[in-house]
Each structure stands twice: as C-alpha cells, then as structure tokens.
Protein backbone atom coordinates (compact mmCIF):
# COMPACT_ATOMS: atom_id res chain seq x y z
CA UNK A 1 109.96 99.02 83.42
CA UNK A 2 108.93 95.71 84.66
CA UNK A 3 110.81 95.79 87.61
CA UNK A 4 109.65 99.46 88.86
CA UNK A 5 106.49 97.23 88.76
CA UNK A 6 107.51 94.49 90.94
CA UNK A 7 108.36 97.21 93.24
CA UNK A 8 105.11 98.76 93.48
CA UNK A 9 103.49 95.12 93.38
CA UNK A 10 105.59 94.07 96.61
CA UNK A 11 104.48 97.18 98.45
CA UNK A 12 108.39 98.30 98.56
CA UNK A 13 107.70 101.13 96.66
CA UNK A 14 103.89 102.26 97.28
CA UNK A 15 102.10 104.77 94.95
CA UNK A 16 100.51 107.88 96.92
CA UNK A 17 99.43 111.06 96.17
CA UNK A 18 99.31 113.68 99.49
CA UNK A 19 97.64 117.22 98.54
CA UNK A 20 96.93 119.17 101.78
CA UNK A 21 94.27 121.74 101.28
CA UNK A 22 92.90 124.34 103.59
CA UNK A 23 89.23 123.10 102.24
CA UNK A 24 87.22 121.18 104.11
CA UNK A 25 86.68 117.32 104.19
CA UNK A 26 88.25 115.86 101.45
CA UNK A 27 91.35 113.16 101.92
CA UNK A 28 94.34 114.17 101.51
CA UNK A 29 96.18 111.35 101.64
CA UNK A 30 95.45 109.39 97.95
CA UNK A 31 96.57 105.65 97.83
CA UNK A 32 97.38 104.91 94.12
CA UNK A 33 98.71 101.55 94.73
CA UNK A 34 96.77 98.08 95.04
CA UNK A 35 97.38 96.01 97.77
CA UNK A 36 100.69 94.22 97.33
CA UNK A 37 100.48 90.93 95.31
CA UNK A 38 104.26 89.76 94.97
CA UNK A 39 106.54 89.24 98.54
CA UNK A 40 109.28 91.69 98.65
CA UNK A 41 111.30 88.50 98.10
CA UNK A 42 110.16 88.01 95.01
CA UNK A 43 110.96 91.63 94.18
CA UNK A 44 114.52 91.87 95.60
CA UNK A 45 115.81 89.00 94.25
CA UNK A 46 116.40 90.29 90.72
CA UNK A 47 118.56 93.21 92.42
CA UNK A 48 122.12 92.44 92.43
CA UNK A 49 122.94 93.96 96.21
CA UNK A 50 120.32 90.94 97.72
CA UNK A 51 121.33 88.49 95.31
CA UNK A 52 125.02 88.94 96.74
CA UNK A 53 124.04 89.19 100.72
CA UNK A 54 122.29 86.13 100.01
CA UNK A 55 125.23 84.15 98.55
CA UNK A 56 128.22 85.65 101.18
CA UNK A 57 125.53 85.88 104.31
CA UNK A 58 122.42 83.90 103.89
CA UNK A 59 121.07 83.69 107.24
CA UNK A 60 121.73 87.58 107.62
CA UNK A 61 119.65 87.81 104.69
CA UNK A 62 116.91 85.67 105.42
CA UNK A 63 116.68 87.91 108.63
CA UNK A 64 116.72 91.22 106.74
CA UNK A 65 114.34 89.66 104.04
CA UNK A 66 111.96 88.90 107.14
CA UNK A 67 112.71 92.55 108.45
CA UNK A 68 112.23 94.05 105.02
CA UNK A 69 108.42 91.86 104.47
CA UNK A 70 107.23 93.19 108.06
CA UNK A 71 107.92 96.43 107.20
CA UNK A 72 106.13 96.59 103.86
CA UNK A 73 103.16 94.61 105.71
CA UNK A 74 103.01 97.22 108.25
CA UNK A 75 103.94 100.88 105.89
CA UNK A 76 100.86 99.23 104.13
CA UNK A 77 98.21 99.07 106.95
CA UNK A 78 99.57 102.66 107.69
CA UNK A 79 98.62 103.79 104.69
CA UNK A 80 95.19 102.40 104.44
CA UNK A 81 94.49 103.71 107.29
CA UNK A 82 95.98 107.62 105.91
CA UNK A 83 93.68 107.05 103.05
CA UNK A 84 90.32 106.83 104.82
CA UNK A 85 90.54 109.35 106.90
CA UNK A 86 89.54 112.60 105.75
CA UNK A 87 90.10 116.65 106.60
CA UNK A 88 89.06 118.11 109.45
CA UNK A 89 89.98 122.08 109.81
CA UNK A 90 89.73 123.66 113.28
CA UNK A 91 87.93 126.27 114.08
CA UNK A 92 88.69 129.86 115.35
CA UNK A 93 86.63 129.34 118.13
CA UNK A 94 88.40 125.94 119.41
CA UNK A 95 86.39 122.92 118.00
CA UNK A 96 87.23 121.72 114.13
CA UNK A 97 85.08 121.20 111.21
CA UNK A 98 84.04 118.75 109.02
CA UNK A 99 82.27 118.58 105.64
CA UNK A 100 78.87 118.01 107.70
CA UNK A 101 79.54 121.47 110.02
CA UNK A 102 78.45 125.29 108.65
CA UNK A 103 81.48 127.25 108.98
CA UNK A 104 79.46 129.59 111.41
CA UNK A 105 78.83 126.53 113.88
CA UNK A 106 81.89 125.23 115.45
CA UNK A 107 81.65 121.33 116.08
CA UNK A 108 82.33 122.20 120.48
CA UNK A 109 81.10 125.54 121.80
CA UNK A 110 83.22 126.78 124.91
CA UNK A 111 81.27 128.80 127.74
CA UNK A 112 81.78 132.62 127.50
CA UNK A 113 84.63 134.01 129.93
C-alpha cells in the first residue's frame, strides 16, 4: 500500500476524477492528487525493472530517470491547468454559455441572414 503511495506522491501516478456533464459551468476535470512531494526517483527505485537498468545501464538510466521527472513535471502543470477551467456549452445559435449566461441569451449574437 505504501508504495501505490509513493506513486501518487511522485506525480507518476496522479489521482483525477473527469465527469463530463451536459450542465453548465461546473469542472469537469477533478484533481484528487496534491502536488508531488517525492522525485519519481525516489519512487522507482524500490521497483525491481529500474533497480536493474540502473545496475546493467546506468547512464541510460540516469537519462530515462531525467526523461521520466520532466514528464511528471509537465503531465502535472497540464493538469492544473484541466482543473481550473470550467464548462462552457455552446449554444444553438453559435456562441457558448457559461454559468453567468441565461440559456435564452447566447454569449455572441450573429446578424440575421
């Protein structure tokens, strides 16, 4: 159990909930995890398939270990990003809603034909 923990403490494995809805404003995107608080190094050194590439190829896994850290770093920004932003549901007459719009006034009104 402690090490499905490390996972989600390195950001490897991230927690998130995604419920679209046809609703207005809202976020679908839920981020369940904290921000990471362990490297992934510290995380994928207790599994035996880094432990090994380390010992046979070191400098191939420092690279991937590098690889694997930017990654994380990056999926994580993504996400936090995903979490803020919230639903917007277009309209039938060509603009899109938000929670702050009627659903009889469309956010851009086109010129009649």
């Amino acid at each position: 159990m402690e090490h499905m923990k490390d996972a989600v403490r390195s950001g490897y494995w991230p927690l998130y909930r995604f419920q679209p809805t046809a609703t207005e404003g809202g976020q679908p995107f839920r981020l369940d995890s904290r921000k990471p608080s362990i490297p992934v190094r510290d995380f994928v050194s207790s599994e035996a398939r880094f432990a090994i590439l380390s010992r046979t190829h070191p400098q191939r896994s420092e690279l991937l270990l590098e690889l694997i850290q930017a990654d994380v770093d990056e999926r994580w920004r993504y996400y936090e990003q995903l979490a803020v932003m919230s639903r917007k549901v277009p309209s039938a007459e060509g603009g899109t809603r938000t929670d702050d719009d009627s659903a009889d006034s469309p956010q851009h009104e086109e010129d009649p034909p």
